[in-house]
N, C-alpha and C. Protein backbone atom coordinates (compact mmCIF):
# COMPACT_ATOMS: atom_id res chain seq x y z
N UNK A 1 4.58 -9.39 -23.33
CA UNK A 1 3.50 -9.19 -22.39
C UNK A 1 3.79 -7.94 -21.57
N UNK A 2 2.76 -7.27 -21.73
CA UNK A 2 3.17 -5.81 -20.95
C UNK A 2 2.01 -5.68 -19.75
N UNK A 3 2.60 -5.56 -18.34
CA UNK A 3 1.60 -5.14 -17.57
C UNK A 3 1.81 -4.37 -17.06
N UNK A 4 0.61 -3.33 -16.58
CA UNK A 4 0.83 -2.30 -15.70
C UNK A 4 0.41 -2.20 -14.09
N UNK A 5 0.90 -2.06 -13.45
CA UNK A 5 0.34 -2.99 -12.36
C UNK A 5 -0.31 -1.55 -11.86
N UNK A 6 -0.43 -0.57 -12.24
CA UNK A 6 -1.48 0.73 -11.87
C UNK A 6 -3.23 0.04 -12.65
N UNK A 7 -2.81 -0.33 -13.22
CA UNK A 7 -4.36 -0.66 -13.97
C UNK A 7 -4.92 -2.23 -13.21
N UNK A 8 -4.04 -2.89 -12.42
CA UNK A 8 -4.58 -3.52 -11.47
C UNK A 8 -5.53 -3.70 -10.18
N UNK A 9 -5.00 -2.12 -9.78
CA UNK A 9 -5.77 -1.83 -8.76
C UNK A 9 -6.85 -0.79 -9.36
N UNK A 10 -8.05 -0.73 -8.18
CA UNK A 10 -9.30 0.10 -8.77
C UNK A 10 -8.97 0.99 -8.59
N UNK A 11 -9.53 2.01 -9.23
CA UNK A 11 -8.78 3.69 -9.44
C UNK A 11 -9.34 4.48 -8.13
N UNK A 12 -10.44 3.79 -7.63
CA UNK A 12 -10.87 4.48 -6.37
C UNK A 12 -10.00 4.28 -4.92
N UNK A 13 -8.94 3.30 -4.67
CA UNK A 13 -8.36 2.74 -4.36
C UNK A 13 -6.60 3.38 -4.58
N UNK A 14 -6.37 4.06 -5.50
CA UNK A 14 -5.05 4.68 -5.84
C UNK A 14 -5.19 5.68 -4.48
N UNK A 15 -5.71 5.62 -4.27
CA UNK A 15 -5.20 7.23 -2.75
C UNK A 15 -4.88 6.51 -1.74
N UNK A 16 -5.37 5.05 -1.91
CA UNK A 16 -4.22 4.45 -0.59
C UNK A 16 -2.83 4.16 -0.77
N UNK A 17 -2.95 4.12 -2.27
CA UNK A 17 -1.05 4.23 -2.53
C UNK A 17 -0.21 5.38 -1.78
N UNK A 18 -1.01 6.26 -2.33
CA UNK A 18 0.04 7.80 -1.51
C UNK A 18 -0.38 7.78 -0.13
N UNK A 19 -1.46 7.37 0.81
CA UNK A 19 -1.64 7.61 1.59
C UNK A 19 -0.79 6.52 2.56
N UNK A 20 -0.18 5.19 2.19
CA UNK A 20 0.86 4.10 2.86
C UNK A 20 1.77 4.80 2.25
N UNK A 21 2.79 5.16 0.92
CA UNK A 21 3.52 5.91 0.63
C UNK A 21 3.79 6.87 1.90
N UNK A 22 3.05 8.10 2.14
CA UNK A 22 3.39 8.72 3.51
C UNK A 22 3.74 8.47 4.37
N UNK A 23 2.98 7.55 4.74
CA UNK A 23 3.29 6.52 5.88
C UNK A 23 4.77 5.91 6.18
N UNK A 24 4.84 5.41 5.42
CA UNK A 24 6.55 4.90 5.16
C UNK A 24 7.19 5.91 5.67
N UNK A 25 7.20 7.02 4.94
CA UNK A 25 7.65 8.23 4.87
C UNK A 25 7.77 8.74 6.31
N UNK A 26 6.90 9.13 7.24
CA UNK A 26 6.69 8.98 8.31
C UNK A 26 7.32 7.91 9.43
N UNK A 27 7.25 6.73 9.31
CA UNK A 27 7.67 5.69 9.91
C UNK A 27 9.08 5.85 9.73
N UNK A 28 9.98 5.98 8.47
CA UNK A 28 11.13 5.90 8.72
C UNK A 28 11.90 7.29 9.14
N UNK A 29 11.27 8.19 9.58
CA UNK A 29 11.75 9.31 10.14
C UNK A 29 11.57 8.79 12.12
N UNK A 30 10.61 7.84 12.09
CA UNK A 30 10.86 7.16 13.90
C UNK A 30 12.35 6.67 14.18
N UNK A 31 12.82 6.69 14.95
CA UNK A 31 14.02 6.19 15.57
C UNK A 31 13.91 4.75 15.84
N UNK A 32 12.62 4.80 16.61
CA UNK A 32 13.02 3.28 16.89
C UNK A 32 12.40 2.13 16.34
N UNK A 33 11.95 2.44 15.12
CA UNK A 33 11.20 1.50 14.75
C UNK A 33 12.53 1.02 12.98
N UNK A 34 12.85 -0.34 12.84
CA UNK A 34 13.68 -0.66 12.28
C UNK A 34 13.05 -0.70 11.39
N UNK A 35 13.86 -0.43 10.25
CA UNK A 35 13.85 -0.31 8.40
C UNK A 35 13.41 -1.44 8.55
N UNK A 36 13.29 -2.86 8.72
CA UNK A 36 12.62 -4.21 8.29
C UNK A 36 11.49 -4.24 8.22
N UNK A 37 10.96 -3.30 9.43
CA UNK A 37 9.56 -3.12 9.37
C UNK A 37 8.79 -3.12 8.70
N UNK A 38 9.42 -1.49 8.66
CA UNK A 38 8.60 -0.82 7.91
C UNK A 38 7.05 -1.31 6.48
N UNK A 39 8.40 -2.17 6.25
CA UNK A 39 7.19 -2.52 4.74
C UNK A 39 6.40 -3.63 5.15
N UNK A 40 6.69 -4.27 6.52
CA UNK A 40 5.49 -5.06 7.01
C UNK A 40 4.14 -4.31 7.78
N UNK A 41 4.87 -3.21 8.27
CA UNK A 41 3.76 -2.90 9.36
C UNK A 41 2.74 -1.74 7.76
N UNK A 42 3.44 -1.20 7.03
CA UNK A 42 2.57 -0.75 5.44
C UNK A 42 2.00 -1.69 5.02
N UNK A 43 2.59 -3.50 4.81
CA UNK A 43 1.67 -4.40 4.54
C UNK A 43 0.33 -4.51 5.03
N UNK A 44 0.47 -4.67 6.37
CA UNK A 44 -0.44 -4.71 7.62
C UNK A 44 -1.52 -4.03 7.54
N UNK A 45 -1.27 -2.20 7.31
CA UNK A 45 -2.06 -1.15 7.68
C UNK A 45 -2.57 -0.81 6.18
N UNK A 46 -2.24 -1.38 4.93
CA UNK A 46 -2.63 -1.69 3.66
C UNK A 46 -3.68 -2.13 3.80
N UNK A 47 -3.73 -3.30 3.43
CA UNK A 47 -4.79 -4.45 4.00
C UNK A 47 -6.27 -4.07 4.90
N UNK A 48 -5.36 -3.59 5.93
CA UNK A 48 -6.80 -3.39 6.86
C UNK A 48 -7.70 -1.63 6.30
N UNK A 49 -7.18 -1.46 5.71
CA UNK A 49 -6.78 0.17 5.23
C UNK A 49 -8.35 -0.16 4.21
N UNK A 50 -7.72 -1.02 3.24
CA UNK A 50 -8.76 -1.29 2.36
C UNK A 50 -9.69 -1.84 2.62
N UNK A 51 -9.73 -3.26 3.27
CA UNK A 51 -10.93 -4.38 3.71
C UNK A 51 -11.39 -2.99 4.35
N UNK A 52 -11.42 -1.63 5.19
CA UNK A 52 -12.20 -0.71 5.80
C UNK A 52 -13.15 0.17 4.51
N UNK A 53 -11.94 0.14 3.82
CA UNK A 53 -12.46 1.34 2.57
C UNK A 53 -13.57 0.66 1.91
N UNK A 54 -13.32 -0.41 1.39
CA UNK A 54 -14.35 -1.09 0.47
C UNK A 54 -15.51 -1.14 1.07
N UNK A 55 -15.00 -1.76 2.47
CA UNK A 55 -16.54 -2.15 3.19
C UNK A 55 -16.95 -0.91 3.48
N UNK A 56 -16.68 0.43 3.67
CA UNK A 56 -17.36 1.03 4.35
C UNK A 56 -17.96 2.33 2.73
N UNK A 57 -16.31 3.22 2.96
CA UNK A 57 -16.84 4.29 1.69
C UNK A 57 -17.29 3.91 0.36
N UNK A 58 -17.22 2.59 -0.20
CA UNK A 58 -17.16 2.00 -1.16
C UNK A 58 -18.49 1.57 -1.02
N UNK A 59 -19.15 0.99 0.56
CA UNK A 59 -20.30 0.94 0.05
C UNK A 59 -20.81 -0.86 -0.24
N UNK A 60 -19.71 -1.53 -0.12
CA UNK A 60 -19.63 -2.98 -0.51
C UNK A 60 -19.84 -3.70 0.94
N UNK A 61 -19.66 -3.34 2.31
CA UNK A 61 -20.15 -4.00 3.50
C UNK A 61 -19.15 -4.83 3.18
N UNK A 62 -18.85 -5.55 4.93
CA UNK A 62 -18.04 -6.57 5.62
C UNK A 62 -18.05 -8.14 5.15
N UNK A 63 -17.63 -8.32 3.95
CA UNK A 63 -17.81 -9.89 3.33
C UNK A 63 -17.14 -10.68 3.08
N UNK A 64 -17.26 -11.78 3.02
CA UNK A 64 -16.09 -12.37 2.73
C UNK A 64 -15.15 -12.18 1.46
N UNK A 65 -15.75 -12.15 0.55
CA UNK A 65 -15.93 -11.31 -0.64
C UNK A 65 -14.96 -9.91 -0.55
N UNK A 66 -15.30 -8.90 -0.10
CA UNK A 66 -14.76 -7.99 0.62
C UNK A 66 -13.30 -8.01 1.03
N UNK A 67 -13.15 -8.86 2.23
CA UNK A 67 -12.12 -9.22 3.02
C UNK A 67 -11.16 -10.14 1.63
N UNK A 68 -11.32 -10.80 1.03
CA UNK A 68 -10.12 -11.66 0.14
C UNK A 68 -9.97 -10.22 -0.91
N UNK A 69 -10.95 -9.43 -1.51
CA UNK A 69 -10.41 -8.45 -2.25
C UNK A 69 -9.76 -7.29 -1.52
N UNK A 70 -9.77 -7.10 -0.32
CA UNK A 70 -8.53 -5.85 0.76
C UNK A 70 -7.28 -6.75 0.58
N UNK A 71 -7.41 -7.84 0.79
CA UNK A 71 -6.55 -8.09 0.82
C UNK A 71 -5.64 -8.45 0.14
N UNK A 72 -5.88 -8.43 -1.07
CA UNK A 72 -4.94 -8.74 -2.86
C UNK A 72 -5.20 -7.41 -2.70
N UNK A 73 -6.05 -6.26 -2.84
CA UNK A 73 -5.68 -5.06 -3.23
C UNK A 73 -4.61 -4.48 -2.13
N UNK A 74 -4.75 -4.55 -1.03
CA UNK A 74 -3.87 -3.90 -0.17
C UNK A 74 -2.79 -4.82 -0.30
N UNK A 75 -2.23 -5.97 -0.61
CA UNK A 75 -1.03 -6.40 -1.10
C UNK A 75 -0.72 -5.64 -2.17
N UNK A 76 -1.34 -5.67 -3.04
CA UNK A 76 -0.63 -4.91 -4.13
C UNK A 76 -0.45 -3.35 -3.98
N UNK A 77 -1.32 -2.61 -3.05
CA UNK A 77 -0.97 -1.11 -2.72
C UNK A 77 0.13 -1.11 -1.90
N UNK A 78 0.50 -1.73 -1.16
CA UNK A 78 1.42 -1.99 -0.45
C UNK A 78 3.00 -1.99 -1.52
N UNK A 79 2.85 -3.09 -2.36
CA UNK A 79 3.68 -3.50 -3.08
C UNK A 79 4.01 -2.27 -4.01
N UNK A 80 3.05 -1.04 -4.40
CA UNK A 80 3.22 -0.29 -5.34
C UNK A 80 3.82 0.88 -4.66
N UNK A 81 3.86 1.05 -3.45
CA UNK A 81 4.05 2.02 -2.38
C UNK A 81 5.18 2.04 -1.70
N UNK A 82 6.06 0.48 -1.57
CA UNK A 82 7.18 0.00 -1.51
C UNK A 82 8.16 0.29 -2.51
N UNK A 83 7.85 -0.06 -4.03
CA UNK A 83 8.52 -0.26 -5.13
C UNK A 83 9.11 0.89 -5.29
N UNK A 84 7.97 1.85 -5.04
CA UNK A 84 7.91 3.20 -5.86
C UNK A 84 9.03 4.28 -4.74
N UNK A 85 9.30 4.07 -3.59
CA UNK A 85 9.81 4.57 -2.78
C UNK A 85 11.36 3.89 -3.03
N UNK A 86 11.40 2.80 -3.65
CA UNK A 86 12.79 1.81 -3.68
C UNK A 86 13.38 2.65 -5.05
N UNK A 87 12.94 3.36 -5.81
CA UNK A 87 12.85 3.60 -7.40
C UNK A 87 13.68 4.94 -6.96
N UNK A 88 12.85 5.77 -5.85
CA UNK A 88 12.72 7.21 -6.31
C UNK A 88 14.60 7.02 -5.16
N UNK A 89 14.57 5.93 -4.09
CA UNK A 89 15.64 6.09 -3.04
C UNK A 89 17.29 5.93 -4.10
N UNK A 90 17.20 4.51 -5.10
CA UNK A 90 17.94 3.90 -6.00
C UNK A 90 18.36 5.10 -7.15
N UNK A 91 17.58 5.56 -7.36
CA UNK A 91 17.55 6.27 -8.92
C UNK A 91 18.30 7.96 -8.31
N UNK A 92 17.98 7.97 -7.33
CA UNK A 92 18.93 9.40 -7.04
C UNK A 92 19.92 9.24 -5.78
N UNK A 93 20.41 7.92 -5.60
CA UNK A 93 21.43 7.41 -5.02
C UNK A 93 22.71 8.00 -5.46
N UNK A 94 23.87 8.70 -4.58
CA UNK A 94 24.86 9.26 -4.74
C UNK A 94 25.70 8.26 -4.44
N UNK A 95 26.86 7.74 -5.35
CA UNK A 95 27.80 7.08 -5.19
C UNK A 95 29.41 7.70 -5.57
């Protein structure tokens, strides 16, 4: 069984990957905000990121409907935005 978890999310929807990606990026250059965070408060701003996008540029309005799909999609942008930052930190790790 092969999945790709890029073909999960809607392709209109991939620019919030890089755009929480940054974010991270950003956040962990703060001082005072702890590495634990981080991938909650990207959870967080995922989520609401999308339930905004869908409902608004997307064109789909404030639904319930709406709101349960931000929120599996912004879990999983979240999750792809996390991974992918764990990959690139691991894989050119100096030991």
């Amino acid at each position: 069984m092969d999945i790709n978890i890029m073909e999960l999310i809607q392709v209109d929807l991939v620019i919030l990957v890089v755009v929480i990606y940054v974010l991270g990026m950003f956040l962990k250059k703060i001082p005072n905000i702890a590495d634990w965070t981080i991938p909650l408060v990207l959870l967080v701003v995922a989520v609401l990121l999308t339930v905004i996008y869908k409902g608004i540029a997307l064109g789909e309005g404030l639904t319930s409907v709406t709101i349960v799909n931000g929120l599996v999609y912004g879990i999983l942008i979240a999750g792809v935005a996390v991974f992918t930052n764990q990959v690139i930190k691991q894989t050119t790790k100096r030991e």
